[in-house]
C-alpha atoms as a PDB file:
ATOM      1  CA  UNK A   1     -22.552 -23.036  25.329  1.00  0.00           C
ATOM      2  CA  UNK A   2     -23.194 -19.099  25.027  1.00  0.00           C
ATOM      3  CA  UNK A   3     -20.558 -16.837  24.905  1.00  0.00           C
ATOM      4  CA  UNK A   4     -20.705 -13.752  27.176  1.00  0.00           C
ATOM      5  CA  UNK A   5     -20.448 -12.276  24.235  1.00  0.00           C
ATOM      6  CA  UNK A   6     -23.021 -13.243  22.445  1.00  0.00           C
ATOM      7  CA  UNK A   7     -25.538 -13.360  25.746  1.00  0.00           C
ATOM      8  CA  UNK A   8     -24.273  -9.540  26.326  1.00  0.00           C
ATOM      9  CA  UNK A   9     -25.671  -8.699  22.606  1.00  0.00           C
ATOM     10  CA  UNK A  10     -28.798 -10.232  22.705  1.00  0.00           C
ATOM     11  CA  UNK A  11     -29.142  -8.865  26.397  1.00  0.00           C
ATOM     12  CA  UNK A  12     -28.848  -5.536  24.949  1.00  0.00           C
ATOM     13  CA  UNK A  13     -31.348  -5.734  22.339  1.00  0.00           C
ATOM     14  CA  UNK A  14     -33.922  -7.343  24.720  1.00  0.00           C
ATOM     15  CA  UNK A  15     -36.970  -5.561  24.526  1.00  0.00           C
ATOM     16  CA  UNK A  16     -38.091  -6.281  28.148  1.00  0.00           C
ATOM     17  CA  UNK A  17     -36.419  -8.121  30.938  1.00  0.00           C
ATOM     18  CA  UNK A  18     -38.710 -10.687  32.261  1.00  0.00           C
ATOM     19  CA  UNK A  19     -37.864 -11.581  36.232  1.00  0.00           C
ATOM     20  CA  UNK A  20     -38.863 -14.004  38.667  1.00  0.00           C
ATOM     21  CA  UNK A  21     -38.160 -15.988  41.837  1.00  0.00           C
ATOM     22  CA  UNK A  22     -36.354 -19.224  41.358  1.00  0.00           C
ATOM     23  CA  UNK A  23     -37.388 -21.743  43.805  1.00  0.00           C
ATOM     24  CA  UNK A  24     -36.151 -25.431  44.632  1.00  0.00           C
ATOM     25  CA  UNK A  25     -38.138 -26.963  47.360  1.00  0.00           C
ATOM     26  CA  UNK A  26     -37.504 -30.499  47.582  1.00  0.00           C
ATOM     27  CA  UNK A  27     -33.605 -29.024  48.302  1.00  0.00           C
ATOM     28  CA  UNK A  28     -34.529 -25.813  50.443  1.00  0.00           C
ATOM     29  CA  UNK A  29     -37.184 -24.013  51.808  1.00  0.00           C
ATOM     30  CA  UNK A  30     -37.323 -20.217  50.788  1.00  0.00           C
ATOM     31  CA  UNK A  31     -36.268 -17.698  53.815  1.00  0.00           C
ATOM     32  CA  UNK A  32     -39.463 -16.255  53.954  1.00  0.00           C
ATOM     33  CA  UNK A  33     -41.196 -18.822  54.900  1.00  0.00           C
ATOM     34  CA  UNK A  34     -38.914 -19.559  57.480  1.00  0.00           C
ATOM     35  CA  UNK A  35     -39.791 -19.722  61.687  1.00  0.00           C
ATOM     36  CA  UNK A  36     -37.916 -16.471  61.466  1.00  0.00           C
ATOM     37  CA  UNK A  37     -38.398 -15.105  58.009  1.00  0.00           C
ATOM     38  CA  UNK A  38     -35.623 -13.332  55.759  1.00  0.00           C
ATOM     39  CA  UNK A  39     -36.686 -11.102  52.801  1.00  0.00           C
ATOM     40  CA  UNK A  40     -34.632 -12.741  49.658  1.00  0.00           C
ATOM     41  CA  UNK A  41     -35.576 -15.046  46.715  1.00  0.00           C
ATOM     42  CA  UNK A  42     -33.252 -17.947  46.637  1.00  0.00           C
ATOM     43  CA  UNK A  43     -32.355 -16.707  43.023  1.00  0.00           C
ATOM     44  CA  UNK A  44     -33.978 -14.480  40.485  1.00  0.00           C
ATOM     45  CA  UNK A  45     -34.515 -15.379  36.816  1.00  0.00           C
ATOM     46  CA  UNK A  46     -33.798 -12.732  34.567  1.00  0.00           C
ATOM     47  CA  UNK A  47     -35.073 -13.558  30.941  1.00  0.00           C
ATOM     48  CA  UNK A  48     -33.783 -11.238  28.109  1.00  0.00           C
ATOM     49  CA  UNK A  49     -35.149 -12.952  25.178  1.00  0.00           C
ATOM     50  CA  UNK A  50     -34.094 -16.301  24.334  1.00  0.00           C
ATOM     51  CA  UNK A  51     -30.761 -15.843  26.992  1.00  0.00           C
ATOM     52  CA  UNK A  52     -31.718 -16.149  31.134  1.00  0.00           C
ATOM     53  CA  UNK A  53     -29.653 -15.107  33.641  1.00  0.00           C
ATOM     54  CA  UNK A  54     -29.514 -16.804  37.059  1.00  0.00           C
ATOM     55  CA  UNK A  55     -28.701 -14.356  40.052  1.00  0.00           C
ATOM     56  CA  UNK A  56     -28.399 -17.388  42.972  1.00  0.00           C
ATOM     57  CA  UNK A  57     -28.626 -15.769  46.232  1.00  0.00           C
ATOM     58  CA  UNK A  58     -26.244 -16.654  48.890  1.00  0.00           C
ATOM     59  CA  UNK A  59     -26.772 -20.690  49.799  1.00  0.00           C
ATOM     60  CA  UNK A  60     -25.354 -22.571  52.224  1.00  0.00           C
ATOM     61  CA  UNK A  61     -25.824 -25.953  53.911  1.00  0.00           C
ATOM     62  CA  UNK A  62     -29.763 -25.317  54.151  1.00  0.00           C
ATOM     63  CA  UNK A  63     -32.259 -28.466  54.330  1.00  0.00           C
ATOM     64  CA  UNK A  64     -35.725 -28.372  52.857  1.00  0.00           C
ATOM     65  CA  UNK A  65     -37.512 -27.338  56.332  1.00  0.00           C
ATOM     66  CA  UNK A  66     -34.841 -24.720  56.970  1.00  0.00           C
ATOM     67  CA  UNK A  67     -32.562 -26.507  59.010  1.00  0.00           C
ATOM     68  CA  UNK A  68     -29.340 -25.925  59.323  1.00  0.00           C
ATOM     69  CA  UNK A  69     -27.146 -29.322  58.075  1.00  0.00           C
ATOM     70  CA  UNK A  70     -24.046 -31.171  58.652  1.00  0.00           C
ATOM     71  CA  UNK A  71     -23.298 -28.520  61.805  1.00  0.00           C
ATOM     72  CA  UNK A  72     -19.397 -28.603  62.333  1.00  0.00           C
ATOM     73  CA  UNK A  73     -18.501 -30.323  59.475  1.00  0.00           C
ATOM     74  CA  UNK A  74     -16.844 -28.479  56.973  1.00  0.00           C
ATOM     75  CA  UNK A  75     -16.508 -30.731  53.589  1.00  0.00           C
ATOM     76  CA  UNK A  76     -20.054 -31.700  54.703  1.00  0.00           C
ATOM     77  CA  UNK A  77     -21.504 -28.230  54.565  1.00  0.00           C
ATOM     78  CA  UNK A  78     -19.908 -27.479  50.817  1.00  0.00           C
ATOM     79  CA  UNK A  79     -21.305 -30.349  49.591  1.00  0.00           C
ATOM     80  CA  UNK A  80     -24.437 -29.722  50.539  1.00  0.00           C
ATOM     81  CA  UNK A  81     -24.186 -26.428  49.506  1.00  0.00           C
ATOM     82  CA  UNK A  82     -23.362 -27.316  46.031  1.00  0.00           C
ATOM     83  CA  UNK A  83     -26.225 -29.782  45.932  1.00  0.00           C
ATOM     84  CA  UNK A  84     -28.576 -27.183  46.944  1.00  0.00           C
ATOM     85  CA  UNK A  85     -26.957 -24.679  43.830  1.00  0.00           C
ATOM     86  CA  UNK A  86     -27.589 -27.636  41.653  1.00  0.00           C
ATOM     87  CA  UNK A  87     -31.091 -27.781  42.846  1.00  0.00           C
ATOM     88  CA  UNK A  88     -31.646 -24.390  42.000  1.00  0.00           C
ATOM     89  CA  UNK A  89     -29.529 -24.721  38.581  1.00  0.00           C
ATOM     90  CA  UNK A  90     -31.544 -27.643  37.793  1.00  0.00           C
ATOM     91  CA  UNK A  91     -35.509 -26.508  38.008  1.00  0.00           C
ATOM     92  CA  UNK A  92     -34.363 -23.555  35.406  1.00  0.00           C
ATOM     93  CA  UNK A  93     -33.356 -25.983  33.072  1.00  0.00           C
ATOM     94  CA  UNK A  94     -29.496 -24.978  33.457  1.00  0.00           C
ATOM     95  CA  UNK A  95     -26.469 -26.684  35.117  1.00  0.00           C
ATOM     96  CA  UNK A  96     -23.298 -25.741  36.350  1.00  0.00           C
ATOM     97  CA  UNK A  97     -21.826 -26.017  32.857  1.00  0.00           C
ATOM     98  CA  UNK A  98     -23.991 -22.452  32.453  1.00  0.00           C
ATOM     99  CA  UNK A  99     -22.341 -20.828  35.973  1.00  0.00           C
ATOM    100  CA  UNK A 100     -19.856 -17.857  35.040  1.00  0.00           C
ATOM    101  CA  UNK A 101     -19.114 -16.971  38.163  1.00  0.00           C
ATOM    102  CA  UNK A 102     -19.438 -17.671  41.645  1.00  0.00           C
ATOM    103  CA  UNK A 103     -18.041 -15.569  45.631  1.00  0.00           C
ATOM    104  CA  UNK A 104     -17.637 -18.208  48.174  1.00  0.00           C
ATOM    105  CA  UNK A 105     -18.151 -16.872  51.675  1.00  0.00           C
ATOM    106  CA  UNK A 106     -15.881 -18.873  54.115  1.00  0.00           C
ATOM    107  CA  UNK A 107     -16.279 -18.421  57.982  1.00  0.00           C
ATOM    108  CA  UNK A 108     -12.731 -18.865  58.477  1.00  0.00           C
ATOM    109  CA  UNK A 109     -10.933 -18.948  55.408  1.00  0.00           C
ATOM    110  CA  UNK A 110      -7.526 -19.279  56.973  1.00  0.00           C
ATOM    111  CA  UNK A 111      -8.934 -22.902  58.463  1.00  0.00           C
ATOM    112  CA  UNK A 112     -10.921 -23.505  55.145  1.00  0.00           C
ATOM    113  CA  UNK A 113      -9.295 -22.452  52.371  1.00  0.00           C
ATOM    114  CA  UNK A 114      -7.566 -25.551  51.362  1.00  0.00           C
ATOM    115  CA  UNK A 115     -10.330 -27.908  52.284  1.00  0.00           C
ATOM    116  CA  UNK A 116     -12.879 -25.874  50.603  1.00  0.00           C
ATOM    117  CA  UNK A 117     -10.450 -25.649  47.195  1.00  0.00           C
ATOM    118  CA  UNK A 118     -10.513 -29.775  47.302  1.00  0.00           C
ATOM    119  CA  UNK A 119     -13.492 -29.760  47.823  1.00  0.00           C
ATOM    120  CA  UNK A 120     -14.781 -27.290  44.976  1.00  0.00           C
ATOM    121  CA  UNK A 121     -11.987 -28.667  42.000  1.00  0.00           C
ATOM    122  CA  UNK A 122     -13.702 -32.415  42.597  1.00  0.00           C
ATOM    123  CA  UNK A 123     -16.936 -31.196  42.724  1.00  0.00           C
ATOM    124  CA  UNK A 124     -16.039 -28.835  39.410  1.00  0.00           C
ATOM    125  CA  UNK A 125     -14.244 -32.289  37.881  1.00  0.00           C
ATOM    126  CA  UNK A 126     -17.244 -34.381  38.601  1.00  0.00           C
ATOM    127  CA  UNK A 127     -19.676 -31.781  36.659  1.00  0.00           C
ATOM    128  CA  UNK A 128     -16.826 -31.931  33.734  1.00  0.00           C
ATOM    129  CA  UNK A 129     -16.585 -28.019  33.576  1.00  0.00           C
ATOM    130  CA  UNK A 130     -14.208 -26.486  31.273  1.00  0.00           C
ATOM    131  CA  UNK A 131     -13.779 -22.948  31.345  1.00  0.00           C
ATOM    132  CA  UNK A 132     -14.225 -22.865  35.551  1.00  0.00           C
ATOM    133  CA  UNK A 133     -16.502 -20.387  36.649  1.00  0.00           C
ATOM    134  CA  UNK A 134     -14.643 -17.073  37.575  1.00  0.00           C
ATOM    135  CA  UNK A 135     -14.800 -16.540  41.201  1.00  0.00           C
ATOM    136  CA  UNK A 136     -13.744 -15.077  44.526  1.00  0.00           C
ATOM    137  CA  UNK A 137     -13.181 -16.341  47.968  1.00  0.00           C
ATOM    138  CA  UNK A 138     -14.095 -13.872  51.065  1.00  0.00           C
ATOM    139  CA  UNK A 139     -13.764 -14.360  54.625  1.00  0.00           C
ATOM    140  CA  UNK A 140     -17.188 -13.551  56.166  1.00  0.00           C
ATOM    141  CA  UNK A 141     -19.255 -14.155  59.236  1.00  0.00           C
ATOM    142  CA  UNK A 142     -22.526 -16.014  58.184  1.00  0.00           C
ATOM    143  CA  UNK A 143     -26.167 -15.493  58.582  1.00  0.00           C
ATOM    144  CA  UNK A 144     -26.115 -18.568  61.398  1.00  0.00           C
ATOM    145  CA  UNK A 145     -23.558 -19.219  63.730  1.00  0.00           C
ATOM    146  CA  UNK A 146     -23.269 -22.371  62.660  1.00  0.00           C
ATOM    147  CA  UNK A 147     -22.646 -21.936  59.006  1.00  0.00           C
ATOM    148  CA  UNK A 148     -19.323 -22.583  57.633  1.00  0.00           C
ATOM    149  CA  UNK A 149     -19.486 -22.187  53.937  1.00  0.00           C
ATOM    150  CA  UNK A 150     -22.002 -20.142  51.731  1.00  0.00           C
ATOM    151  CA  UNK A 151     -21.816 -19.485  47.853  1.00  0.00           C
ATOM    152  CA  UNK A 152     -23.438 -17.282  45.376  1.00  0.00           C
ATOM    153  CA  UNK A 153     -23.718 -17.897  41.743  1.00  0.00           C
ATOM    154  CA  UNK A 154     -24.426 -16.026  38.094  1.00  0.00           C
ATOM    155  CA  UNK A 155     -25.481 -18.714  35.536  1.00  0.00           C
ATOM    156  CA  UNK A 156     -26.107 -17.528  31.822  1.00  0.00           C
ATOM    157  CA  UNK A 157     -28.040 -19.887  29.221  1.00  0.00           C
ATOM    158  CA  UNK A 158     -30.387 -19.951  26.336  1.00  0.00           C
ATOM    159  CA  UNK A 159     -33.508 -21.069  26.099  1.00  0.00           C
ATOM    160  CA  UNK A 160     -33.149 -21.871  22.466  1.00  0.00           C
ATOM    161  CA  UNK A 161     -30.824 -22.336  20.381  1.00  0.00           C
ATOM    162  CA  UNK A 162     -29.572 -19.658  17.616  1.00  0.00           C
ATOM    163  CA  UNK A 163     -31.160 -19.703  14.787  1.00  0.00           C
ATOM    164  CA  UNK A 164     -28.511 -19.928  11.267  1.00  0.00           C
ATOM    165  CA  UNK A 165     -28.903 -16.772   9.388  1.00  0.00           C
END
């Protein structure tokens, strides 16, 4: 695994920063192309070298057409969401072992809060992470009514390994 460190030097002696859209669409649809369209890339990839950074937009409990899923149902929606983050991690070649941080958005984190946090350390267990991703819970209405739960994500990997000097 890359340091921060070490991804922050070779970041800095990049000499161009390669971006594009990062899409997953057997998980979820991009916004634009939705009956109401939104202007945001699901995530951007930043390449700086041999290190990428993942930018993962907000994501929530989002099926492939654009559907809302698992309306009212809390534990549902995270799980989903973190599905759909894996999607994204995944067709980048990364995986939550590469996320450094993460701001969960909870519609009512007062309600939430504790069944979001169960949710999140068995999902974190499951993927066998060890440091946890930094990250910040906020209380904040949603882009849909009926969203509960949405999360944003920074992942950093390379795309090769170091070579030994």
């Amino acid at each position: 695994m890359i340091s921060i460190s070490e991804a922050m030097a070779e970041v800095m002696g990049a000499a161009s920063i390669e971006k594009r859209a990062v899409c997953a669409p057997r998980a979820l649809n991009e916004a634009y192309d939705y009956d109401r369209p939104s202007s945001f890339s699901r995530a951007m990839r930043l390449g700086f070298g041999n290190v990428v950074v993942l930018l993962i937009s907000g994501t929530a409990s989002i099926g492939a057409n654009g559907e809302t899923l698992n309306v009212g149902d809390f534990r549902a929606q995270t799980r989903r969401t973190f599905d759909n983050i894996t999607a994204l991690l995944e067709s980048e070649g990364a995986s939550w072992k590469d996320v450094v941080r993460t701001t969960c958005y909870l519609r009512d984190i007062e309600r939430d809060y504790a069944a979001f946090n169960e949710e999140r350390t068995a999902f974190y267990r499951e993927q066998e992470l060890d440091p946890l991703p930094a990250s910040t819970g906020i209380q904040a209405i949603l882009c849909r009514p009926e969203l509960l739960v949405e999360i944003e994500g920074i992942a950093i990997f390379r795309t090769v390994a170091p070579t030994e000097e």
